[in-house]
PDB file of N, CA and C in Angstrom:
ATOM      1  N   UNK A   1       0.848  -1.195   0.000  1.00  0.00           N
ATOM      2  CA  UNK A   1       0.000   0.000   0.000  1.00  0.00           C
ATOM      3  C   UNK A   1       0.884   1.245   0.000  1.00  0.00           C
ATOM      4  N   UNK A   2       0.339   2.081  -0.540  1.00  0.00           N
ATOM      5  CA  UNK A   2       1.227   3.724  -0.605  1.00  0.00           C
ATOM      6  C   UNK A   2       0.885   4.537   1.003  1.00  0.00           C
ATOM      7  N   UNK A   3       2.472   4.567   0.937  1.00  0.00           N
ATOM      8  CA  UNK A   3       2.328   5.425   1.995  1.00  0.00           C
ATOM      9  C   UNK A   3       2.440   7.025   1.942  1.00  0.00           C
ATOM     10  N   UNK A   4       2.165   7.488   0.375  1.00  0.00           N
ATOM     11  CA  UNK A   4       1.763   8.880   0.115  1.00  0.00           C
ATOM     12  C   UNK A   4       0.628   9.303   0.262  1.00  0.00           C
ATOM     13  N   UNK A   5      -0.124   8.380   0.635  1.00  0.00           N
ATOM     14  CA  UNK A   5      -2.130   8.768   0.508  1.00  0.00           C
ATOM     15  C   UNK A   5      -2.349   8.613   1.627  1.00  0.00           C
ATOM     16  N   UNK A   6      -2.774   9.838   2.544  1.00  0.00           N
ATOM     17  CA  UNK A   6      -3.452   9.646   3.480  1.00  0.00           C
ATOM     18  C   UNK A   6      -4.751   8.964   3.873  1.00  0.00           C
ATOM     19  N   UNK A   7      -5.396   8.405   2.621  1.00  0.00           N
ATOM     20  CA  UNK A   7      -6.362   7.884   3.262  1.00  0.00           C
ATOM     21  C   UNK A   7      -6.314   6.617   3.513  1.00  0.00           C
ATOM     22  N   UNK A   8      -5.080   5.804   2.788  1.00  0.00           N
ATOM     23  CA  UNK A   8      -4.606   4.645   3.076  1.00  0.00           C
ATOM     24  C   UNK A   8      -4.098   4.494   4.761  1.00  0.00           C
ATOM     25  N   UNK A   9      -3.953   5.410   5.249  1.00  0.00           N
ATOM     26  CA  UNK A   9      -3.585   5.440   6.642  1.00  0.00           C
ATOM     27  C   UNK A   9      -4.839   5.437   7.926  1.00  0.00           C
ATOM     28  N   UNK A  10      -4.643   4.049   9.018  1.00  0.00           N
ATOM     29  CA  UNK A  10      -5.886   4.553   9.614  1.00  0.00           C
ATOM     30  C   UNK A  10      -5.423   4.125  11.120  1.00  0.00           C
ATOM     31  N   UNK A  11      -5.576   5.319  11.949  1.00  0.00           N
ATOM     32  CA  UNK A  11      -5.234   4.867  13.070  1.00  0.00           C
ATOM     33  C   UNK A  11      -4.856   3.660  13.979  1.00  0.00           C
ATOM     34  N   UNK A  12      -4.197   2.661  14.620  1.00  0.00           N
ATOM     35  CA  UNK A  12      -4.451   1.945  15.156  1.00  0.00           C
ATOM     36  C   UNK A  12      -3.377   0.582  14.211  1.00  0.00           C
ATOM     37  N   UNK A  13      -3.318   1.496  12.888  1.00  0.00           N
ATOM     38  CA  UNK A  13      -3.018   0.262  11.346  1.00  0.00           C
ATOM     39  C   UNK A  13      -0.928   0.219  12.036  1.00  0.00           C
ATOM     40  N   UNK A  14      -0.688  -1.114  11.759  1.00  0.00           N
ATOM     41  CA  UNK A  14       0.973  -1.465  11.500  1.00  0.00           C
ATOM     42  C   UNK A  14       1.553  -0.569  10.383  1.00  0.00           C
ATOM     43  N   UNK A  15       2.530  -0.165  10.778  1.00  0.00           N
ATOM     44  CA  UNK A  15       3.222   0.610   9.361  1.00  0.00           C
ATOM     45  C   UNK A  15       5.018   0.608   9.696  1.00  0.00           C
ATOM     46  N   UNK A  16       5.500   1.068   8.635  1.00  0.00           N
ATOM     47  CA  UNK A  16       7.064   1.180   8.566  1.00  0.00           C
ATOM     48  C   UNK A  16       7.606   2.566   8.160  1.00  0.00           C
ATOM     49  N   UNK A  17       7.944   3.097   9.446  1.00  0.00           N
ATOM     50  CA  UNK A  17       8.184   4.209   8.917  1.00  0.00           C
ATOM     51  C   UNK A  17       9.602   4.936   9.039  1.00  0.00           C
ATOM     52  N   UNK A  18       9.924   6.023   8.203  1.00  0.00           N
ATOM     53  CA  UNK A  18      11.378   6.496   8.438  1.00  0.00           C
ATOM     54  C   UNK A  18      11.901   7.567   9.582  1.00  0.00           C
ATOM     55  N   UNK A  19      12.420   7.250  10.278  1.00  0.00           N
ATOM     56  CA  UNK A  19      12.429   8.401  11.201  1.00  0.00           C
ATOM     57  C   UNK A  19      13.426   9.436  11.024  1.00  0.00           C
ATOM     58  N   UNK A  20      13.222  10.829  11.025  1.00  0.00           N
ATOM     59  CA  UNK A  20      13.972  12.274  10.523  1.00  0.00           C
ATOM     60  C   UNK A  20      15.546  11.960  10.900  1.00  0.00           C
ATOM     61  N   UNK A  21      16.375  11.307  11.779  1.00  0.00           N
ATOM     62  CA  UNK A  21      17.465  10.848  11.904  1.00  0.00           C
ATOM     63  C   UNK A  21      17.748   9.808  10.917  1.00  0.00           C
ATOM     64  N   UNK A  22      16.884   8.923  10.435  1.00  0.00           N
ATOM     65  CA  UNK A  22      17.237   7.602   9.491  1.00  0.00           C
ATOM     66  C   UNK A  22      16.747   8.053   8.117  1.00  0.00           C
ATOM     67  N   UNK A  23      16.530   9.202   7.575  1.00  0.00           N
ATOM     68  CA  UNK A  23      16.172   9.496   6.451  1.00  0.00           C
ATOM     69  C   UNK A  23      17.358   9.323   5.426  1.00  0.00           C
ATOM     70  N   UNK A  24      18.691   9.452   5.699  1.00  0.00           N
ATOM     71  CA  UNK A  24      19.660   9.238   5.075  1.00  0.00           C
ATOM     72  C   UNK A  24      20.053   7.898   4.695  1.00  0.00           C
ATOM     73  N   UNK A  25      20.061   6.796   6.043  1.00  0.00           N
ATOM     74  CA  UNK A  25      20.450   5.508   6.078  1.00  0.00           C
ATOM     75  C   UNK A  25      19.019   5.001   5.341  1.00  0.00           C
ATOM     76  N   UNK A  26      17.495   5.247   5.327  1.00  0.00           N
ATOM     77  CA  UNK A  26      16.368   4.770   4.936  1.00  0.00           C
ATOM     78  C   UNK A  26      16.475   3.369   6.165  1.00  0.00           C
ATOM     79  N   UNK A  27      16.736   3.639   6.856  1.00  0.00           N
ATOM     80  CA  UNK A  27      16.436   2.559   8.270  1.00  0.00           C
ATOM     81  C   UNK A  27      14.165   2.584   8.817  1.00  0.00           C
ATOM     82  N   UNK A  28      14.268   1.704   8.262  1.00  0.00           N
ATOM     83  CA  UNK A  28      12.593   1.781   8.894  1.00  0.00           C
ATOM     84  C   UNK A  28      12.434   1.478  10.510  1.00  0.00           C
ATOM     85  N   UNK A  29      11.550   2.088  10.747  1.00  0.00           N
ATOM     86  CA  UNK A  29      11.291   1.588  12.729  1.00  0.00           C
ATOM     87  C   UNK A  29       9.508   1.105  12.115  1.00  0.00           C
ATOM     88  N   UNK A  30       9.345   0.140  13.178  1.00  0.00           N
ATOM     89  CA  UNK A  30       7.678  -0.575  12.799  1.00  0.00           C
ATOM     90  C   UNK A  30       7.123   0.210  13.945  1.00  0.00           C
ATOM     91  N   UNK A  31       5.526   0.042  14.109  1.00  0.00           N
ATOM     92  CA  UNK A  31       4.570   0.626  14.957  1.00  0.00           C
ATOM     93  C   UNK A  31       3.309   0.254  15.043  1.00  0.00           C
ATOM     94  N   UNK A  32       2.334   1.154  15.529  1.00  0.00           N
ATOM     95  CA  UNK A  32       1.451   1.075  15.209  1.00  0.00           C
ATOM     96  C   UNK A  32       0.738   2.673  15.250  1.00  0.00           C
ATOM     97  N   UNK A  33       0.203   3.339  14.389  1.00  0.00           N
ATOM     98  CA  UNK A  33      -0.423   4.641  13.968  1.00  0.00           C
ATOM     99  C   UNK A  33      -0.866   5.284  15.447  1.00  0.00           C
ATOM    100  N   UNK A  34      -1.118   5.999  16.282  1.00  0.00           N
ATOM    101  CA  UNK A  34      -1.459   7.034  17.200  1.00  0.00           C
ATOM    102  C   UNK A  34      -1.664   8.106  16.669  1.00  0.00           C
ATOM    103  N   UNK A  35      -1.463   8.802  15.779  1.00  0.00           N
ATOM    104  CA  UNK A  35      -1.426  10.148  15.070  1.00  0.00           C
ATOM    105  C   UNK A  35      -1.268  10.239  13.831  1.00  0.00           C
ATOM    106  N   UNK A  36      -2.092  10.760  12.982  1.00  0.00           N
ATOM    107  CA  UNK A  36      -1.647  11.532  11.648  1.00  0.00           C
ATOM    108  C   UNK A  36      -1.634  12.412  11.752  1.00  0.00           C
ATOM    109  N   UNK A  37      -0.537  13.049  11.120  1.00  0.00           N
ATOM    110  CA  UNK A  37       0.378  14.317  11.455  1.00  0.00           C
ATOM    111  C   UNK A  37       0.129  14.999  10.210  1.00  0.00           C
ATOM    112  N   UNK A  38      -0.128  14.951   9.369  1.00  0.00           N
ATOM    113  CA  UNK A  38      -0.154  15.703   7.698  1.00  0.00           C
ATOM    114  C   UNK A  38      -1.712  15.480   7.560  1.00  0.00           C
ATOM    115  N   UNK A  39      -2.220  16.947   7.443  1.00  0.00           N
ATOM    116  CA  UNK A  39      -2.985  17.018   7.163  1.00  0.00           C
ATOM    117  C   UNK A  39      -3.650  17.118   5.725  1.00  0.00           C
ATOM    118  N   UNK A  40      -2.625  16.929   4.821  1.00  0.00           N
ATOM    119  CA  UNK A  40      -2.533  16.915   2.966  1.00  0.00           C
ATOM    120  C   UNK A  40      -3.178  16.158   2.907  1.00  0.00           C
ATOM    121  N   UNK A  41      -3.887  15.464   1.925  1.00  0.00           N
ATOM    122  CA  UNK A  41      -4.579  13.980   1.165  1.00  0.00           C
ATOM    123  C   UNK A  41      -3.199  13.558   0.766  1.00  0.00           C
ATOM    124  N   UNK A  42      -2.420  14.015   0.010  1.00  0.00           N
ATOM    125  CA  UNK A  42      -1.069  13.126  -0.306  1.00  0.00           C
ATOM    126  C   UNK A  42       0.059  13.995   0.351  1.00  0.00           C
ATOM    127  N   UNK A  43       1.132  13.340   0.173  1.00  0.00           N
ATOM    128  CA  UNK A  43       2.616  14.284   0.163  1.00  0.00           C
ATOM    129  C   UNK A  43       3.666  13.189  -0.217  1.00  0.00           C
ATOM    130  N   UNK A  44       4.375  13.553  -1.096  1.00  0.00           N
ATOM    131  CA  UNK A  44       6.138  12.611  -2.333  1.00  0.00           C
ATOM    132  C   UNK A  44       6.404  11.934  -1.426  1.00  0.00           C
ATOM    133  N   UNK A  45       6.502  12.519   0.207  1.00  0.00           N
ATOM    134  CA  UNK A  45       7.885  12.006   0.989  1.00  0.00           C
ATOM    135  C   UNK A  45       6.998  10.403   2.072  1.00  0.00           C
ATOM    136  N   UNK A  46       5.849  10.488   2.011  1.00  0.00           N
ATOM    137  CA  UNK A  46       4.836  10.010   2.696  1.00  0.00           C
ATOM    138  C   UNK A  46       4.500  10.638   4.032  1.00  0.00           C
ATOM    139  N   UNK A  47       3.421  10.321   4.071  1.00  0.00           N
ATOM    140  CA  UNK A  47       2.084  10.663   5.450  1.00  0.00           C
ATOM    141  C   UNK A  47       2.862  10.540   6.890  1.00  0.00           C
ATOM    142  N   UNK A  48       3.248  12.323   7.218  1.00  0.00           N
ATOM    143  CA  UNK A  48       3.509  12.050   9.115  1.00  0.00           C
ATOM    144  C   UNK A  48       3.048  11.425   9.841  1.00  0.00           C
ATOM    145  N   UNK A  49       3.039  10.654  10.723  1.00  0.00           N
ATOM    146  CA  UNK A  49       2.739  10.216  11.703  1.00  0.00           C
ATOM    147  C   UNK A  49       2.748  10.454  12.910  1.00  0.00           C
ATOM    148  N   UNK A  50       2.373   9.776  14.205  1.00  0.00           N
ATOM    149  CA  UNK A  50       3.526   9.401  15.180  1.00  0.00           C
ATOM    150  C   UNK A  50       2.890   7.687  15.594  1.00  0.00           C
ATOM    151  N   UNK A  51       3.586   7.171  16.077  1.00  0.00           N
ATOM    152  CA  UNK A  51       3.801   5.813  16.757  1.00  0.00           C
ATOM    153  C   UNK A  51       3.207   5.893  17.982  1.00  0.00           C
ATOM    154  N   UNK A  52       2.654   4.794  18.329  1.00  0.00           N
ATOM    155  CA  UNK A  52       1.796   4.669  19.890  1.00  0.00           C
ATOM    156  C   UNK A  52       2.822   4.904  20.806  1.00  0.00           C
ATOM    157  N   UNK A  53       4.332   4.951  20.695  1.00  0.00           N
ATOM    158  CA  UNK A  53       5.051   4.931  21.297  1.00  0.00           C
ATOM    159  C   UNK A  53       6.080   6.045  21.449  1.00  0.00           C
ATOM    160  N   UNK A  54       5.514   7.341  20.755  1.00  0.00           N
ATOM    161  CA  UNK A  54       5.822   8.673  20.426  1.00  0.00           C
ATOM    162  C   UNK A  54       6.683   8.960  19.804  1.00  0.00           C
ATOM    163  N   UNK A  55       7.043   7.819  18.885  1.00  0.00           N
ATOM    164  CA  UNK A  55       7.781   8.264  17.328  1.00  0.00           C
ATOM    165  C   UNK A  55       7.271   8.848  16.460  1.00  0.00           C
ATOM    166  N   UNK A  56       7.980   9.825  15.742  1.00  0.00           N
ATOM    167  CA  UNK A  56       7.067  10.796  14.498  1.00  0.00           C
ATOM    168  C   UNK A  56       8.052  10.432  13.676  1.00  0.00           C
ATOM    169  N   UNK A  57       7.451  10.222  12.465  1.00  0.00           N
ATOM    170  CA  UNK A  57       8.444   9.913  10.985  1.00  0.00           C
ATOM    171  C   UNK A  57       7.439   9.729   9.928  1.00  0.00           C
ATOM    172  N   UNK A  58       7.438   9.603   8.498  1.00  0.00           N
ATOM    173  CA  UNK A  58       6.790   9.601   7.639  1.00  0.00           C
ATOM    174  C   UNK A  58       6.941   8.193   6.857  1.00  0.00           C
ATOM    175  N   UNK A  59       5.556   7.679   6.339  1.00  0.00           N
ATOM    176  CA  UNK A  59       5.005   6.084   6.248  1.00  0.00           C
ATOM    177  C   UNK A  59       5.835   5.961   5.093  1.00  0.00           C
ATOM    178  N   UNK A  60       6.345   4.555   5.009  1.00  0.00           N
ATOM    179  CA  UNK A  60       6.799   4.021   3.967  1.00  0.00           C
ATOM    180  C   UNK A  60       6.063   2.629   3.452  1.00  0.00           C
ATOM    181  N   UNK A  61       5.496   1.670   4.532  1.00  0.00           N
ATOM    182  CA  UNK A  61       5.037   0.633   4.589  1.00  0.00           C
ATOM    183  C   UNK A  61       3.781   0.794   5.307  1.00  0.00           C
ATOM    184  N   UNK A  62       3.137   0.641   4.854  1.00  0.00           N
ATOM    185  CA  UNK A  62       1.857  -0.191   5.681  1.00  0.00           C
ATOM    186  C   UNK A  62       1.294  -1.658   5.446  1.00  0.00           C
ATOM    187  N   UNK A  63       1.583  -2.352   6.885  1.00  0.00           N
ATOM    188  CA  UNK A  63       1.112  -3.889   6.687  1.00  0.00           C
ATOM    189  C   UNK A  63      -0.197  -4.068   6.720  1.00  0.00           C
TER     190      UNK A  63
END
């Protein structure tokens, strides 16, 4: 699934996302959704987040 479309994103959902320190390495951290952070319908880089566990980074994967 794209993780540029926000509507593909739904609270609560598993995802893989990049965190603003690992944007270089493209290192994914897993989760689960607590927040959408971008309020766009899309964006290139994918959909902010944060993690139930108060990570913020932008979706690459959703399982």
């Amino acid at each position: 699934m794209d993780g540029n479309k926000r509507a593909n994103i739904k609270i609560g959902a598993e995802v893989s996302i990049v965190l603003k320190q690992d944007q270089r390495s493209g290192d994914l951290t897993e989760g689960v959704v607590a927040k959408i952070l971008t309020n766009s319908a899309n964006h290139p880089h994918g959909i902010k987040v944060m993690l139930d566990d108060g990570k913020v980074g932008r979706v690459k994967v959703i399982h």
